[in-house]
Protein backbone atom coordinates (compact mmCIF):
# COMPACT_ATOMS: atom_id res chain seq x y z
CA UNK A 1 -25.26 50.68 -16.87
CA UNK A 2 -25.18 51.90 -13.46
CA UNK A 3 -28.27 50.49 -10.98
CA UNK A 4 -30.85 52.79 -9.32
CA UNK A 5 -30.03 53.06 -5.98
CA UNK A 6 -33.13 53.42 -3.51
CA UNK A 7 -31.76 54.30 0.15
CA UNK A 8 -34.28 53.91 2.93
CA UNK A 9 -33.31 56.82 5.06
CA UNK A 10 -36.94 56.26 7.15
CA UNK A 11 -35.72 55.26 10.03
CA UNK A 12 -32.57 58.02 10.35
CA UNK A 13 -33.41 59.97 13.62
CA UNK A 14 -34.28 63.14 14.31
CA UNK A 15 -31.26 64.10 16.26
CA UNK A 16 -29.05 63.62 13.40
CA UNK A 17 -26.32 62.19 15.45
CA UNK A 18 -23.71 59.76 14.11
CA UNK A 19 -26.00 57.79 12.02
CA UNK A 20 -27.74 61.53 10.67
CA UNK A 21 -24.19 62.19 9.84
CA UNK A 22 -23.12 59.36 7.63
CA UNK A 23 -26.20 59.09 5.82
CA UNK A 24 -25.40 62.64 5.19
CA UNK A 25 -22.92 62.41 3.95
CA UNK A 26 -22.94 59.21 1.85
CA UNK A 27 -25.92 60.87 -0.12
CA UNK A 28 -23.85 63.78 -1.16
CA UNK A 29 -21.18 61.80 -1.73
CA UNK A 30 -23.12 59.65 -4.33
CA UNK A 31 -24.85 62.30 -5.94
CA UNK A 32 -21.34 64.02 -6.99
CA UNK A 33 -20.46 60.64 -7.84
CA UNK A 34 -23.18 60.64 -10.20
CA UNK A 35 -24.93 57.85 -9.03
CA UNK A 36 -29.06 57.42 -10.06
CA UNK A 37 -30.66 57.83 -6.48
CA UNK A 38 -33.83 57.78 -5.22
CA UNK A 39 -34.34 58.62 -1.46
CA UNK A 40 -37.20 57.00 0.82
CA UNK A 41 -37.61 59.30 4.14
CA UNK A 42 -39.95 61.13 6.21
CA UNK A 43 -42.05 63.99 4.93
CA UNK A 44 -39.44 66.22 7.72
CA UNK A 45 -36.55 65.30 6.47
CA UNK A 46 -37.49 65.58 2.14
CA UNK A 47 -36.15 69.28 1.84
CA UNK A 48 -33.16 68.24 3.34
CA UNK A 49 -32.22 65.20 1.41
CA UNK A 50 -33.32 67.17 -1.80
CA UNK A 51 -30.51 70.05 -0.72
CA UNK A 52 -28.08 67.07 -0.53
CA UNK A 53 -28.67 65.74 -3.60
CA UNK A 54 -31.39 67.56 -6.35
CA UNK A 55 -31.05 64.84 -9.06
CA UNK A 56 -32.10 62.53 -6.33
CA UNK A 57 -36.17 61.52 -6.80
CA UNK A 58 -37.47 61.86 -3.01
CA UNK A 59 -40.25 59.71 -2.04
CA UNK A 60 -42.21 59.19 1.42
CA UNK A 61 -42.69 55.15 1.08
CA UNK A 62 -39.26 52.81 0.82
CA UNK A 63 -42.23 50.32 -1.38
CA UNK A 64 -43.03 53.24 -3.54
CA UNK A 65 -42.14 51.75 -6.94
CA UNK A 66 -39.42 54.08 -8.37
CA UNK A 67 -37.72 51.39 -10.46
CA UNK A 68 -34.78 51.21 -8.27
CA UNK A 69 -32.13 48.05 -9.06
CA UNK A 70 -31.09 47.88 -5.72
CA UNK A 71 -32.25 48.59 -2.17
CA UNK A 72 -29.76 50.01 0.24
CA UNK A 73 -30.30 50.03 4.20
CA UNK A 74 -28.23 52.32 5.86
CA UNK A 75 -29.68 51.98 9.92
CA UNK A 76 -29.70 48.67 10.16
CA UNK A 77 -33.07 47.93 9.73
CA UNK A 78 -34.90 44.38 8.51
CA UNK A 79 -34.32 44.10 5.09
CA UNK A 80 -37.94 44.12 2.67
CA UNK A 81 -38.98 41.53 0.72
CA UNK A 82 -38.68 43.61 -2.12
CA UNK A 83 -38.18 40.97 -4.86
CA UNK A 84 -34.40 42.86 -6.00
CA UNK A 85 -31.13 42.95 -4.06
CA UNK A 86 -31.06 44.51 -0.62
CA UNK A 87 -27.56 45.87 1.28
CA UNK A 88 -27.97 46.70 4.71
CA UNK A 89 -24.94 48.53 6.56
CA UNK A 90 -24.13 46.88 10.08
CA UNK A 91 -22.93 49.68 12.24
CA UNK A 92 -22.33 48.06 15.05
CA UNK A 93 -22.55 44.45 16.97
CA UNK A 94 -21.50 45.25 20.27
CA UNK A 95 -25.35 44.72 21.12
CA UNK A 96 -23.96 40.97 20.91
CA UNK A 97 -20.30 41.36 22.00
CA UNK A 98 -21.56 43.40 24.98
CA UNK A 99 -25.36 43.07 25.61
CA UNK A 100 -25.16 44.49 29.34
CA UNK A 101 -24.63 47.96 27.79
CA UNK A 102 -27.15 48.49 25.53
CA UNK A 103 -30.66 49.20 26.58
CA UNK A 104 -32.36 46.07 26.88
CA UNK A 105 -35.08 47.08 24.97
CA UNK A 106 -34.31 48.44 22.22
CA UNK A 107 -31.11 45.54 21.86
CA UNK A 108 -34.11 43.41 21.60
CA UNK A 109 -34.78 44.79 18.13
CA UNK A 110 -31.40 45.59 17.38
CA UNK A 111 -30.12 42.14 17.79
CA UNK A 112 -33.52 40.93 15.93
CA UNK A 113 -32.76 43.23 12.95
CA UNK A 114 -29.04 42.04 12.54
CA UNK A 115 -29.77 38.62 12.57
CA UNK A 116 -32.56 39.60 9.78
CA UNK A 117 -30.27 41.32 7.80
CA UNK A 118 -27.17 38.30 7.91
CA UNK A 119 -30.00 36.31 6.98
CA UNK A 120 -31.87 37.64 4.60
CA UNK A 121 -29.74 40.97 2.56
CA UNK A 122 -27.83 40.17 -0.33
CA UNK A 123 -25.35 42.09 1.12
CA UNK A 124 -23.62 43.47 3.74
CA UNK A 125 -21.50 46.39 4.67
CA UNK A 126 -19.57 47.22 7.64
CA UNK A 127 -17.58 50.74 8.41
CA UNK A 128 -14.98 48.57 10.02
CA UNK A 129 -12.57 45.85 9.24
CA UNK A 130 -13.33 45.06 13.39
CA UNK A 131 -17.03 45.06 12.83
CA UNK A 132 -16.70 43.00 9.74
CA UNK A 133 -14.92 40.49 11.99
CA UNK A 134 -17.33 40.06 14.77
CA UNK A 135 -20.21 39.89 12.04
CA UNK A 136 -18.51 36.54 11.11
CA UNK A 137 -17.32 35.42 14.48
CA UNK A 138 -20.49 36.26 16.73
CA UNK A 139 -23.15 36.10 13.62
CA UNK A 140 -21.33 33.16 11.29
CA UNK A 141 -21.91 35.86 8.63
CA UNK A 142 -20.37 34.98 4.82
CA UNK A 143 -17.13 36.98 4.97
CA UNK A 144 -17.51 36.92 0.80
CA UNK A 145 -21.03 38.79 1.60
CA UNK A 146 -19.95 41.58 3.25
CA UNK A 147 -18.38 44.55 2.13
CA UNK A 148 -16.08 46.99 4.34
CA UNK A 149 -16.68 50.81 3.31
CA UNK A 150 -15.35 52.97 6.37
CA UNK A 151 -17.04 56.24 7.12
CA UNK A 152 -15.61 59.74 5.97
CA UNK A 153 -15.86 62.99 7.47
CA UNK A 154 -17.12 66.21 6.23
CA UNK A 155 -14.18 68.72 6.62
CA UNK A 156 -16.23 71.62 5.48
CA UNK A 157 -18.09 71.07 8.20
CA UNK A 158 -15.48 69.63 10.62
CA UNK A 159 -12.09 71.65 10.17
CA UNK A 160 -9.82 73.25 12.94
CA UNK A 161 -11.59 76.33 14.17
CA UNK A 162 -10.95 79.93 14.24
CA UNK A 163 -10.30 81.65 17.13
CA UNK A 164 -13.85 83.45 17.13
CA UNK A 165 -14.91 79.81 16.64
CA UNK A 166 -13.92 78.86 19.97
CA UNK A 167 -14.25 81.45 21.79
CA UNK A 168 -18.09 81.36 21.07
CA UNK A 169 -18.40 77.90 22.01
CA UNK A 170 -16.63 78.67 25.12
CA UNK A 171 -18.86 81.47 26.04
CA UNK A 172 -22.03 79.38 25.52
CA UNK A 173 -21.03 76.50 27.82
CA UNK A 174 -20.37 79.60 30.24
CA UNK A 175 -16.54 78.43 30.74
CA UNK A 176 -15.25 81.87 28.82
CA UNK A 177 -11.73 80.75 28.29
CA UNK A 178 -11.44 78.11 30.86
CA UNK A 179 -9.67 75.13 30.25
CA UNK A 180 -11.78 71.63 29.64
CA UNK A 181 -12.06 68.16 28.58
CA UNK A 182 -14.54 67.49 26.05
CA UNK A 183 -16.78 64.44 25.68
CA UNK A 184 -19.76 63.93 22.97
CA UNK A 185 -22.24 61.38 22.59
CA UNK A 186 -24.94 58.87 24.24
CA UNK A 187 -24.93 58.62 27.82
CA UNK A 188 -24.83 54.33 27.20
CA UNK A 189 -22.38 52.29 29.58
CA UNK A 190 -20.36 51.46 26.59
CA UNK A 191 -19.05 54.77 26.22
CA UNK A 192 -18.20 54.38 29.91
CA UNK A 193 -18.64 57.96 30.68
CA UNK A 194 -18.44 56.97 34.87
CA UNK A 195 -14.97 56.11 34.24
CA UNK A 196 -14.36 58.94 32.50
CA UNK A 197 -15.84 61.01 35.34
CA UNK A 198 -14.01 58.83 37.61
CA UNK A 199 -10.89 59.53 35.99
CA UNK A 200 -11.04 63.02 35.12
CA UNK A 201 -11.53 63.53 39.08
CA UNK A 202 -8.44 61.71 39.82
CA UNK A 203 -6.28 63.37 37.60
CA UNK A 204 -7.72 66.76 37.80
CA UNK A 205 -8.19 67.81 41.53
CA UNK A 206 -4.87 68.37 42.36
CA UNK A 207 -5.15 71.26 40.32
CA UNK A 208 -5.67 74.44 41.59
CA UNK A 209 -7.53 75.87 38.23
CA UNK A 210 -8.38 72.22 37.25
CA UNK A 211 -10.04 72.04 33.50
CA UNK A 212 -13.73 71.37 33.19
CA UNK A 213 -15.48 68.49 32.14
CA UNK A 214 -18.02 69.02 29.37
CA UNK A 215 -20.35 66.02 28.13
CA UNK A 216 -22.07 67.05 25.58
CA UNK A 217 -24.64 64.94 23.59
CA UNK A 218 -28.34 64.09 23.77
CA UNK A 219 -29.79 61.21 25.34
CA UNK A 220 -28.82 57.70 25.96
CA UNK A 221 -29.38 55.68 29.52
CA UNK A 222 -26.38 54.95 31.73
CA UNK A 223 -27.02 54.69 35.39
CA UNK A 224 -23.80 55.02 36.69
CA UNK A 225 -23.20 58.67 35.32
CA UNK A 226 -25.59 60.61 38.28
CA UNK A 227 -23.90 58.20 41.12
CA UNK A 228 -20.29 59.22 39.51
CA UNK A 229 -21.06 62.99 39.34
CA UNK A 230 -22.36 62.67 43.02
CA UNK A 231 -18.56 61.73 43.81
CA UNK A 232 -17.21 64.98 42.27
CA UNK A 233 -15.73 67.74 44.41
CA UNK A 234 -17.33 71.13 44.60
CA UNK A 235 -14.19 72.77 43.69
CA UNK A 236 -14.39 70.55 40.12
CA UNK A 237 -16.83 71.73 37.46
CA UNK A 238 -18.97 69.58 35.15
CA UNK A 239 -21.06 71.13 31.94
CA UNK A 240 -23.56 69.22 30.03
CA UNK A 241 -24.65 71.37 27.20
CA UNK A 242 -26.81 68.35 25.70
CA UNK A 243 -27.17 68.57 22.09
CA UNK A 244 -24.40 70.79 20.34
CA UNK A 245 -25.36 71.58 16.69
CA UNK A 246 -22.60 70.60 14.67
CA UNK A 247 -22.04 74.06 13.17
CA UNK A 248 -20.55 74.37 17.18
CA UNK A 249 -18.37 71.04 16.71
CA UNK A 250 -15.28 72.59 15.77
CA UNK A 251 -14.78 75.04 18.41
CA UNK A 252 -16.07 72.34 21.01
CA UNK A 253 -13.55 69.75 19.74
CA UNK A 254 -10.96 72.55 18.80
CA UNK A 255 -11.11 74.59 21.66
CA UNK A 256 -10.53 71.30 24.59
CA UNK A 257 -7.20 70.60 26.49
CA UNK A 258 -8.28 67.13 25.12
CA UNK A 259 -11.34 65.07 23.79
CA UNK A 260 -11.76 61.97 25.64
CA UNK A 261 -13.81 59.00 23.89
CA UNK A 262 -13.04 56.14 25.95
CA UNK A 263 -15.51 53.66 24.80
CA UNK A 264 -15.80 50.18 25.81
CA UNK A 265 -17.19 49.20 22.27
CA UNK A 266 -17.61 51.13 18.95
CA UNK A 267 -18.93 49.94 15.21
CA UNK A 268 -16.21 52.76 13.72
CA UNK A 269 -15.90 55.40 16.18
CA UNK A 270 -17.38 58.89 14.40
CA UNK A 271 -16.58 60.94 16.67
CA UNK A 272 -13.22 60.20 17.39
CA UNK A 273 -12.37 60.81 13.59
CA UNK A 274 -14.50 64.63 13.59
CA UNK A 275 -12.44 65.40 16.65
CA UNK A 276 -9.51 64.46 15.13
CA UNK A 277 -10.93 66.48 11.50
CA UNK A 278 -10.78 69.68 14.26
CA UNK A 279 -7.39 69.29 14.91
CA UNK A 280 -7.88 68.12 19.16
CA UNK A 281 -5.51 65.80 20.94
CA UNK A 282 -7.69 62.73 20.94
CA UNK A 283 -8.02 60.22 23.64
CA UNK A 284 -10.01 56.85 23.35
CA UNK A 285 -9.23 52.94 23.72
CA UNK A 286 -7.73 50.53 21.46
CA UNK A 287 -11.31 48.48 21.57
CA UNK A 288 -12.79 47.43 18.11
CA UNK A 289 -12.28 49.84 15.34
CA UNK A 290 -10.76 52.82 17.18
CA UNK A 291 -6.85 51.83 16.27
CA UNK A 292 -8.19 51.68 12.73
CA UNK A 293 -9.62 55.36 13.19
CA UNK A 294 -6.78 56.69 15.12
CA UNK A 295 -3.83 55.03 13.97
CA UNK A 296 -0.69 56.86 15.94
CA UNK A 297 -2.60 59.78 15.62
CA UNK A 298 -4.16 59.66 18.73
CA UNK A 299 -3.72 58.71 22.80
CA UNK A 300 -4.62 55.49 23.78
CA UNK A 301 -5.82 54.67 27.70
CA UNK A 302 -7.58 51.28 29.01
CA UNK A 303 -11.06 52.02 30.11
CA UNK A 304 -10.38 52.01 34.05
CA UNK A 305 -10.74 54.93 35.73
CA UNK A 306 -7.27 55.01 36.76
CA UNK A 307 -5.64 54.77 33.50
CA UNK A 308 -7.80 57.21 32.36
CA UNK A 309 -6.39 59.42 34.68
CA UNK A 310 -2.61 58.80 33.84
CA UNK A 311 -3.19 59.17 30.61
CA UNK A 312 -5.21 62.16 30.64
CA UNK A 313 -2.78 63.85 33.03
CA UNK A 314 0.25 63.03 30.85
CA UNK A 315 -1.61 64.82 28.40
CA UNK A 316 -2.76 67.95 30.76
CA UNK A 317 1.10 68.17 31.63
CA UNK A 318 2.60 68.31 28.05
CA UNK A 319 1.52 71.09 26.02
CA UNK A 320 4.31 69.74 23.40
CA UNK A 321 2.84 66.19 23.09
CA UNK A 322 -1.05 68.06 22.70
CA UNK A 323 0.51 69.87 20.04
CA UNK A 324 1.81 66.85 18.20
CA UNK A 325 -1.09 64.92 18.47
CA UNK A 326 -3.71 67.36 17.40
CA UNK A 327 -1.38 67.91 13.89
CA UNK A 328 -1.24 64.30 13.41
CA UNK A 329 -5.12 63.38 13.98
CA UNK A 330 -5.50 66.43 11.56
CA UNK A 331 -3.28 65.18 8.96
CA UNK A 332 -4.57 61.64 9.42
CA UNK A 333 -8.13 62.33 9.48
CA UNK A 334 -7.53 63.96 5.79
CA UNK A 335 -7.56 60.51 4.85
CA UNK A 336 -11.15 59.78 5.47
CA UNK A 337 -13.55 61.13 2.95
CA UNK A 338 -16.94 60.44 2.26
CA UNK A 339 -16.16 60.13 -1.60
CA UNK A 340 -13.96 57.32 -1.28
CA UNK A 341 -16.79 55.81 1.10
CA UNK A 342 -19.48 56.06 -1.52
CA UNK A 343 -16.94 54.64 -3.98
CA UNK A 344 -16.64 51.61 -1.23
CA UNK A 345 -20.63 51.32 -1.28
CA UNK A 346 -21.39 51.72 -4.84
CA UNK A 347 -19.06 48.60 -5.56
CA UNK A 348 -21.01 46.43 -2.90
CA UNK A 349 -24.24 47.65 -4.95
CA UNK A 350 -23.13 46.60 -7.90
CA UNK A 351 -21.95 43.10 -6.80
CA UNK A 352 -25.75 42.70 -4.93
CA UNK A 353 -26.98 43.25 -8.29
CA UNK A 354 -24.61 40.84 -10.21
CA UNK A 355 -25.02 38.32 -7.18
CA UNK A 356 -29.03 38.58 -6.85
CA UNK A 357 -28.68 38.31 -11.17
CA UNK A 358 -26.61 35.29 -11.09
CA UNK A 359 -28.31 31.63 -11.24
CA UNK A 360 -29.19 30.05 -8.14
């Protein structure tokens, strides 16, 4: 018989950014799959969780007693003691790897929660054969207790765009037509957006109708990015749009020269992979999981600012090799879906069960 699956979604943000997204879609996923959910989250996000999946029995309080087998944490948070197995997914351990680019606060919590969760869940999963492996080399995690089930993407939602597609998005960041570079996500130094600045600069002002760079995303902390804009010429233009809804996604990611993700550290690497879903010549670093993401599908630059600007100007000056790339990150990223990532996750649930049943 298959277990009751209660999934804390409390403590998904607002913003629905990466994490949003693959509790998105994992909870469709599983509901198609069939699976017997119940859904803990906040009284704003119940109509939205019941759209996803309206078998699913929604509930305010992850204590509330809805008989569930098994308890899964999707954000990382400290597992309850909720007397039946917990699984808690581990997104990311670069808060350990590379502590100087987180914000120190909330790291504080972050790194307090991991440790928590290695310590105390019955299992583990990672979206990342690389994340897996720093769990055990910079956490002396069990390797047996952790299960790898990598993130999908949601091509209804991120496919190559139309032409009217792009041509909105372009009108909205004001650029109407103009060539640009696209960037999306947190303003944190380990997506080493100065560099990417930095680079962009280098291998763009030579150019007498250089492309635009566009960072787009909401929030994050990352000193460096005001002192590296201050260093950009007039003639150059810079758009930050903030928070793009991700009904704009595809004709941002679509409609760039390029999409450059040059991160210093990643968990999995979302991004990169809806990029890729929208058919863009990708750009990022081989650091962590990205490789695994990317494959050949995708350019690869160190995270300098001057190899980010040979590689991004190799890519600027060869509309063929654009081409390429953007129909193999399209064909590759057909391979992700979040079906066989719920697949991944309901066999970790069921071996928390069998492992919490078994005698001590």
């Amino acid at each position: 018989m298959a277990p009751r699956i209660l999934l804390d979604a409390t403590a998904v943000p607002a913003d629905r950014g990466a994490l949003g997204r693959y509790v998105d879609g994992l909870l469709r996923a599983l509901h198609e799959l069939g699976a017997d959910l119940a859904v803990a989250c906040r009284l704003a996000d119940e109509e939205r969780y019941g759209a996803l999946a309206p078998r699913a029995r929604i509930v305010q309080d992850a204590a509330a007693q809805v008989g569930a087998d098994v308890i899964h944490l999707p954000a990382s948070t400290i597992p309850l003691h909720a007397g039946r197995p917990t699984v808690v997914t581990i997104h990311d351990v670069t808060p350990f790897a590379e502590p100087e680019t987180h914000d120190p606060v909330r790291t504080a919590y972050v790194r307090s929660a991991t440790q928590a969760a290695v310590r105390g869940a019955t299992r583990l999963i990672a979206p990342s054969r690389a994340t897996r492996d720093e769990l055990v080399r910079l956490l002396e995690a069990d390797p047996a207790a952790i299960d790898v089930a990598r993130h999908g993407v949601d091509h209804e939602v991120f496919h190559r765009p139309a032409e009217d597609e792009v041509k909105r998005v372009s009108e909205r960041l004001g650029l109407d037509g103009r060539p640009y570079v696209a960037y999306l996500g947190a303003l944190e130094p380990r997506k080493n957006v100065p560099n990417l600045i930095r680079g962009w600069v280098r291998a763009c002002s030579h150019y007498p109708d250089a492309p635009a760079l566009v960072l787009a995303g909401s929030g994050g902390w990352d000193d460096e990015v005001d002192a590296a804009l201050a260093t950009v010429p007039l003639e150059l233009r810079v758009v930050r749009p903030g928070y793009l809804p991700s009904a704009e996604l595809p004709g941002f990611f679509g409609g760039a020269l390029a999409v450059v993700l040059p991160s210093k550290g990643e968990g999995f690497g979302l991004p990169v992979l809806e990029a890729m879903a929208c058919g863009a010549p990708v750009l990022t670093t081989r650091r962590g999981p990205l490789p695994e993401v990317g494959g050949d599908a995708v350019a690869y630059t160190e995270p300098d600012p001057s190899s980010i600007a040979a590689a991004l100007e190799e890519l600027i000056e060869d509309p063929e090799r654009r081409t390429v790339l953007a129909d193999a990150a399209y064909a590759r990223s057909q391979g992700f879906g979040w079906t066989a990532s719920a697949e991944a996750h309901l066999a970790a649930f069921d071996r928390a069960v069998a492992q919490y049943a078994a005698p001590r």
